[in-house]
Protein backbone atom coordinates (compact mmCIF):
# COMPACT_ATOMS: atom_id res chain seq x y z
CA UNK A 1 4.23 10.61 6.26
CA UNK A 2 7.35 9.57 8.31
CA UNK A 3 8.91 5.93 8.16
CA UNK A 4 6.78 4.80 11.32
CA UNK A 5 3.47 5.74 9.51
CA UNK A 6 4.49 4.41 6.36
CA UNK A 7 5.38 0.67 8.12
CA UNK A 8 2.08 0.81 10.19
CA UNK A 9 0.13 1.15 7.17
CA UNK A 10 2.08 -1.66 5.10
CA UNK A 11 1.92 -4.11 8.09
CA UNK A 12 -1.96 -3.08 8.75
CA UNK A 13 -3.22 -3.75 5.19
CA UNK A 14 -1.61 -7.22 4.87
CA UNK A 15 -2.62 -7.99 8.20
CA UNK A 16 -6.45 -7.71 6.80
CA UNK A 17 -7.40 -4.48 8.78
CA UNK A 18 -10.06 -2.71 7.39
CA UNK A 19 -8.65 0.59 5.58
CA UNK A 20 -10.64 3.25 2.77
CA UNK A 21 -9.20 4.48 0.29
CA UNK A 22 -10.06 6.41 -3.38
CA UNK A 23 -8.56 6.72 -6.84
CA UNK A 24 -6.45 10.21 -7.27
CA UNK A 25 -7.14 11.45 -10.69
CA UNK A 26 -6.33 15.23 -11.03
CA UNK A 27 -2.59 16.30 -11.07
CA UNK A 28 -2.84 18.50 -8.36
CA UNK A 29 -1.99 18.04 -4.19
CA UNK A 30 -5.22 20.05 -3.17
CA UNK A 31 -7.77 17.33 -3.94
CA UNK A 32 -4.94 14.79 -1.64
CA UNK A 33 -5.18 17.27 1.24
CA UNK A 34 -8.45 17.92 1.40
CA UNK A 35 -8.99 13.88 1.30
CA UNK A 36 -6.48 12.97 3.90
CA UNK A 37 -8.06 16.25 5.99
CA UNK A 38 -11.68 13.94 5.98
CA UNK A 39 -10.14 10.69 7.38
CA UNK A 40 -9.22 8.94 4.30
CA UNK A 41 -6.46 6.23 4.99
CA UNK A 42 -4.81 5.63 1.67
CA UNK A 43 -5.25 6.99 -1.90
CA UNK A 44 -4.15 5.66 -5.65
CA UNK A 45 -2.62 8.33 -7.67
CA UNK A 46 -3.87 6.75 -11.03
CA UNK A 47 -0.85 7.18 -13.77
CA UNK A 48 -3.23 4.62 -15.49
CA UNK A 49 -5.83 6.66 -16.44
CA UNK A 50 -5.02 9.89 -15.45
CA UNK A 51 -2.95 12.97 -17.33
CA UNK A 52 0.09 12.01 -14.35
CA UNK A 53 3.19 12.42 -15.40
CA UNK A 54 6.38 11.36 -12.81
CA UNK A 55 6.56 15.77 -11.65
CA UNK A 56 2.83 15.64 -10.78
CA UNK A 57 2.83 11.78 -9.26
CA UNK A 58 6.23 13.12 -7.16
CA UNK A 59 4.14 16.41 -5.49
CA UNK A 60 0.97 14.68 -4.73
CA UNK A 61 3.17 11.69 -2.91
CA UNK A 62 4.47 14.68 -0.59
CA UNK A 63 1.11 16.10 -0.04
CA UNK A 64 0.36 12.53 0.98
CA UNK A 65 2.93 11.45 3.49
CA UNK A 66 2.90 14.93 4.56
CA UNK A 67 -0.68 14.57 5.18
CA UNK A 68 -0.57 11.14 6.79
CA UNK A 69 -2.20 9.43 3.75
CA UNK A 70 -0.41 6.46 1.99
CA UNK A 71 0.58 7.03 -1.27
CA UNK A 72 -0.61 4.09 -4.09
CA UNK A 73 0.16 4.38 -7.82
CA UNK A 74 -1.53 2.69 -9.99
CA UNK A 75 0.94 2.54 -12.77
CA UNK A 76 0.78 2.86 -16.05
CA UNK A 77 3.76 1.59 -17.65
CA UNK A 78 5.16 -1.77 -15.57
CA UNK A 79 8.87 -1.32 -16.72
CA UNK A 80 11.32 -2.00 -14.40
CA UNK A 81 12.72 1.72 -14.23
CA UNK A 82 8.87 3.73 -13.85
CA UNK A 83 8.39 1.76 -10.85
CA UNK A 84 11.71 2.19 -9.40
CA UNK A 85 11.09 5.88 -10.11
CA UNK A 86 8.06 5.86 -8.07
CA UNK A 87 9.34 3.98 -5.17
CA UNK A 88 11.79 6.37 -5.00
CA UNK A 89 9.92 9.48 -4.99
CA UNK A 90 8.32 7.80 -1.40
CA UNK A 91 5.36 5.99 -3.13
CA UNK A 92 3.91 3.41 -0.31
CA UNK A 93 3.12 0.56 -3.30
CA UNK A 94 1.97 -0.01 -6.53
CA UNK A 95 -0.77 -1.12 -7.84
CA UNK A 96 -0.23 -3.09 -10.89
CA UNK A 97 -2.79 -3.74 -13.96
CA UNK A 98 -3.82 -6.89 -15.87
CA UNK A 99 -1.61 -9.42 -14.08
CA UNK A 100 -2.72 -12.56 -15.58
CA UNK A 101 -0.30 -14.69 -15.13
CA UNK A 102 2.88 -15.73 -12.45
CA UNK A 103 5.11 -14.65 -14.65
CA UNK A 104 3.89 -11.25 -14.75
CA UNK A 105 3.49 -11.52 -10.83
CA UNK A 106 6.77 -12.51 -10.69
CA UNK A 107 8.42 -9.84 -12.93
CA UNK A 108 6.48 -6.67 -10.51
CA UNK A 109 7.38 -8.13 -7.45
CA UNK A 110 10.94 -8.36 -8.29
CA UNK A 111 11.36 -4.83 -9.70
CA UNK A 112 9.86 -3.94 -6.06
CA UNK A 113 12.38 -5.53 -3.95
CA UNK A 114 16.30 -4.88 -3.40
CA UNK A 115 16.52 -8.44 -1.53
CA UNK A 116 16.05 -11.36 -3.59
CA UNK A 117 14.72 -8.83 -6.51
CA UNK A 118 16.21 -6.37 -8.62
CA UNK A 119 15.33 -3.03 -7.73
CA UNK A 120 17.86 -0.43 -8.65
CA UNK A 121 19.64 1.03 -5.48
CA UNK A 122 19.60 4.48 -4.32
CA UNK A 123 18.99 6.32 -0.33
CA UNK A 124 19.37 9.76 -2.09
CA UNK A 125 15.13 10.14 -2.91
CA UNK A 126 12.54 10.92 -0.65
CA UNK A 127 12.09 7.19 -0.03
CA UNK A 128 15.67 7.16 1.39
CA UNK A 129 15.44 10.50 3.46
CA UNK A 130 17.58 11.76 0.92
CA UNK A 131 20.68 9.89 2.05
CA UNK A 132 20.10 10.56 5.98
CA UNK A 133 18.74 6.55 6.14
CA UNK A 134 21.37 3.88 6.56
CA UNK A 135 22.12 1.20 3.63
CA UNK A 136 21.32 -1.35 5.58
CA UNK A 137 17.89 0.07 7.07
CA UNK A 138 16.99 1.56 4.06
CA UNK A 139 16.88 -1.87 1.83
CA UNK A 140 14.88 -3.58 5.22
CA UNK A 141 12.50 -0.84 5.38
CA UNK A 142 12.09 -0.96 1.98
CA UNK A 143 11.51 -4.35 1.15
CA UNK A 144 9.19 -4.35 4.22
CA UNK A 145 7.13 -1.21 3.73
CA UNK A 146 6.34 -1.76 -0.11
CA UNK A 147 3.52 -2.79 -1.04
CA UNK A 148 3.13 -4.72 -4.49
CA UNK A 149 -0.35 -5.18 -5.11
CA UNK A 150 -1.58 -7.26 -8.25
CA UNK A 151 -4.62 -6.31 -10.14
CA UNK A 152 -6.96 -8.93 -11.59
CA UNK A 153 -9.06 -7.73 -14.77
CA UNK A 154 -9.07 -10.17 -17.29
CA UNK A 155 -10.24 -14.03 -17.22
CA UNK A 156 -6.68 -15.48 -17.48
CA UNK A 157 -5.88 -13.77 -14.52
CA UNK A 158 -9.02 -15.56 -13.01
CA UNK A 159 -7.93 -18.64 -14.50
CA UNK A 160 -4.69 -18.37 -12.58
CA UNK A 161 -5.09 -17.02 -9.77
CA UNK A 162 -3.89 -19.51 -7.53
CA UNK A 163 -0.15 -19.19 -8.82
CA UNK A 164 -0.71 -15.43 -9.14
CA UNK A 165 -1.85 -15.02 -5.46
CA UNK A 166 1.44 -17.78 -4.30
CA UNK A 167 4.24 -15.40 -5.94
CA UNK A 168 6.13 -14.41 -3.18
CA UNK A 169 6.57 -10.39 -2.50
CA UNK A 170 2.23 -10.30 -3.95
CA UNK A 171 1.10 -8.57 -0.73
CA UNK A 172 -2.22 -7.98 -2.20
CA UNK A 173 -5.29 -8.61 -5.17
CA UNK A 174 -7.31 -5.90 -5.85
CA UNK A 175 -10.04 -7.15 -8.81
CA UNK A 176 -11.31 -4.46 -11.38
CA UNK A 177 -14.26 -5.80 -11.63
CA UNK A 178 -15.10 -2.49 -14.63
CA UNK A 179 -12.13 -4.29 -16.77
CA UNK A 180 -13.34 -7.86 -15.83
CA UNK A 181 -16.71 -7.22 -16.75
CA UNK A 182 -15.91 -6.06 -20.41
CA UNK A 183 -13.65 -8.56 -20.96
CA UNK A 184 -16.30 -11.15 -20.26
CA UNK A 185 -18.65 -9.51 -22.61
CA UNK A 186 -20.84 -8.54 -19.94
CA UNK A 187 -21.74 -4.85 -18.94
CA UNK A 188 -22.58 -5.00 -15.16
CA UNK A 189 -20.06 -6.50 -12.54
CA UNK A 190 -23.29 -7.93 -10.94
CA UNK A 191 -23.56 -10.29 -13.50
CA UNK A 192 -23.88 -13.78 -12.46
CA UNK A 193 -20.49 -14.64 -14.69
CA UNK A 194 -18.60 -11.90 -13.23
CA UNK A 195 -19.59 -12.53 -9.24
CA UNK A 196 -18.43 -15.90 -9.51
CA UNK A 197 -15.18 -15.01 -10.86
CA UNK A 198 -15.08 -12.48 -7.95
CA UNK A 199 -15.16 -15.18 -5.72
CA UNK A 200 -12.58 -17.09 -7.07
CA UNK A 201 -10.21 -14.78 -6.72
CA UNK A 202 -11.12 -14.21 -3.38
CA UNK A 203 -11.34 -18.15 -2.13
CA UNK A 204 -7.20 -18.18 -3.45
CA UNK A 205 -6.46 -14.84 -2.16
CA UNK A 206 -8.15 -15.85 1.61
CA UNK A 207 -6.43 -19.47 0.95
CA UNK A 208 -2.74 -17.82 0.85
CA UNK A 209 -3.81 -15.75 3.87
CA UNK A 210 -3.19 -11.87 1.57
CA UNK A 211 -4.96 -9.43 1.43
CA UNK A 212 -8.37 -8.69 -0.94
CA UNK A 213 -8.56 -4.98 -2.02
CA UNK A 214 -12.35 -4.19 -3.70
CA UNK A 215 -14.16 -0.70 -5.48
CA UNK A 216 -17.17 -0.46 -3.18
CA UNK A 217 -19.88 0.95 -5.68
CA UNK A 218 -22.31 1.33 -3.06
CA UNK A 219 -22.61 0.39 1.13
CA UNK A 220 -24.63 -2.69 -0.05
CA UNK A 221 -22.06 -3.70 -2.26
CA UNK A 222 -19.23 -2.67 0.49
CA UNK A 223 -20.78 -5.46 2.81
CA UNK A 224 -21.65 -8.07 -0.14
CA UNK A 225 -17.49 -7.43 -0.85
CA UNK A 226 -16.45 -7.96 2.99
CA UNK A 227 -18.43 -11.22 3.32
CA UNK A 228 -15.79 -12.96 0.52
CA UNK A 229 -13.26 -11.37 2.04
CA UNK A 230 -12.51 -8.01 1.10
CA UNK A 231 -10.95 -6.03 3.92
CA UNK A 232 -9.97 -2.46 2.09
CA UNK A 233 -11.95 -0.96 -0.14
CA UNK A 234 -11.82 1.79 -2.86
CA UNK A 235 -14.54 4.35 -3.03
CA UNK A 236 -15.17 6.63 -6.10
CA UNK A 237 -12.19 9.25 -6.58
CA UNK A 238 -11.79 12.80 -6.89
CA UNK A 239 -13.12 13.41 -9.87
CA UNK A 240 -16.75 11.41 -9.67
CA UNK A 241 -16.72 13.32 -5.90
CA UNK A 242 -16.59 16.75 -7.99
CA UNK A 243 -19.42 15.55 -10.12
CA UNK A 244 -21.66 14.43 -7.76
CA UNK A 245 -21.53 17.16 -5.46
CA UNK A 246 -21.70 19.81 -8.25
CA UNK A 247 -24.75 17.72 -9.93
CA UNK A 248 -26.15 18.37 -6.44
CA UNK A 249 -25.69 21.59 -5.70
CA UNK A 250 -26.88 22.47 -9.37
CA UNK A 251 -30.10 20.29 -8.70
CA UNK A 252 -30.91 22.34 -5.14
CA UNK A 253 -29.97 25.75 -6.59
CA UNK A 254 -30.70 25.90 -10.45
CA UNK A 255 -33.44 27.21 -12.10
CA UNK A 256 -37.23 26.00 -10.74
């Protein structure tokens, strides 16, 4: 995925294009390439959830850009050094969990910005065309390709989302509405309590003019999702693709 690909997608997404993604979860490139081989236009390497460690995250990033797919992480630890580590292995953004307050907007946005933030410097990763980009175009590139995407899963992050949402170098919300859900006690994220705390943090998130990232668990839910806003969406990820296809191929050709 060369530099022009990389800012197209960046510039795209906060401009409110519609793009579809899913959720990497096995530590291997083949699932990435046969994804970015069936149109998909980003994916989120999940170091959350997933058995990633930085060697795995690094090869599935190159099977991504070299694929035309933008790389995601979702991280899993949000010290200063893992996501300069992941920028620098060519990683288009992170994706950040449980910001609930601006503080902790604040404190991801800076570690993802060498202008007015505190990234560590280095050209000599895959991010900086291992040396062969300028200093000078490689912190501009940089600090305008990245994308720092905050994730809202807890009421307090409901509660302030309109500070979260006005932290400057927040290109994006995307709401776990799985997370949300539990932490409200309830155990559907169609529940009354939970949609309206969806649409909160969409009404702030349209009223600062970013960008609202949403799972679409089903087409229905895809369009219910787009009318507050939503303009990329997440469907399923590798894994749950696996099981559904091999719970239907099972189904046609088991035993009768």
């Amino acid at each position: 995925m060369g530099p022009e690909r990389s800012n197209s997608f960046s510039s795209r997404l906060r401009a409110g294009e519609r793009h579809i993604g899913t959720f990497v979860k096995v530590p291997t490139v083949h699932t990435t390439e046969v994804l970015s081989s069936i149109g998909f236009d980003f994916i989120v390497i999940d170091q959350e959830h997933a058995p990633f460690d930085l060697s795995a995250i690094d090869v599935v990033i190159l099977a991504a850009r070299a694929n035309g797919v933008a790389p995601i992480v979702r991280i899993g630890d949000a010290s200063d050094g893992n996501i300069l580590s992941l920028l620098d292995c060519g990683a288009a953004g992170i994706m950040v969990p449980h910001v609930d307050s601006p503080e902790k907007a604040h404190e991801v946005a800076m570690a993802c910005r060498y202008r007015g933030g505190r990234r560590g410097f280095s050209r000599t990763g895959r991010a900086g065309g291992y040396g062969a980009v300028g200093v000078a175009e490689h912190l501009a590139r940089q600090d305008e390709e990245i994308l720092c995407i905050a994730m809202i899963e807890e009421p307090a992050g409901v509660d302030n989302i309109d500070a979260i949402v006005a932290v400057p170098g927040i290109d994006a919300v995307f709401v776990g509405r799985g997370d949300l859900s539990v932490a409200m006690g309830e155990i559907s994220t169609a529940a009354p309590a939970v949609r309206a705390a969806v649409e909160t943090v969409a009404r702030a998130t349209r009223a600062v003019g970013k960008t609202l990232i949403m799972l679409a668990e089903s087409p229905a839910d895809q369009a219910a999702m787009a009318e507050l806003g939503a303009a990329s969406f997440l469907i399923g990820s590798d894994l749950a693709f696996l099981r559904r296809a091999a719970q239907e191929a099972l189904t046609a050709h088991g035993p009768k």
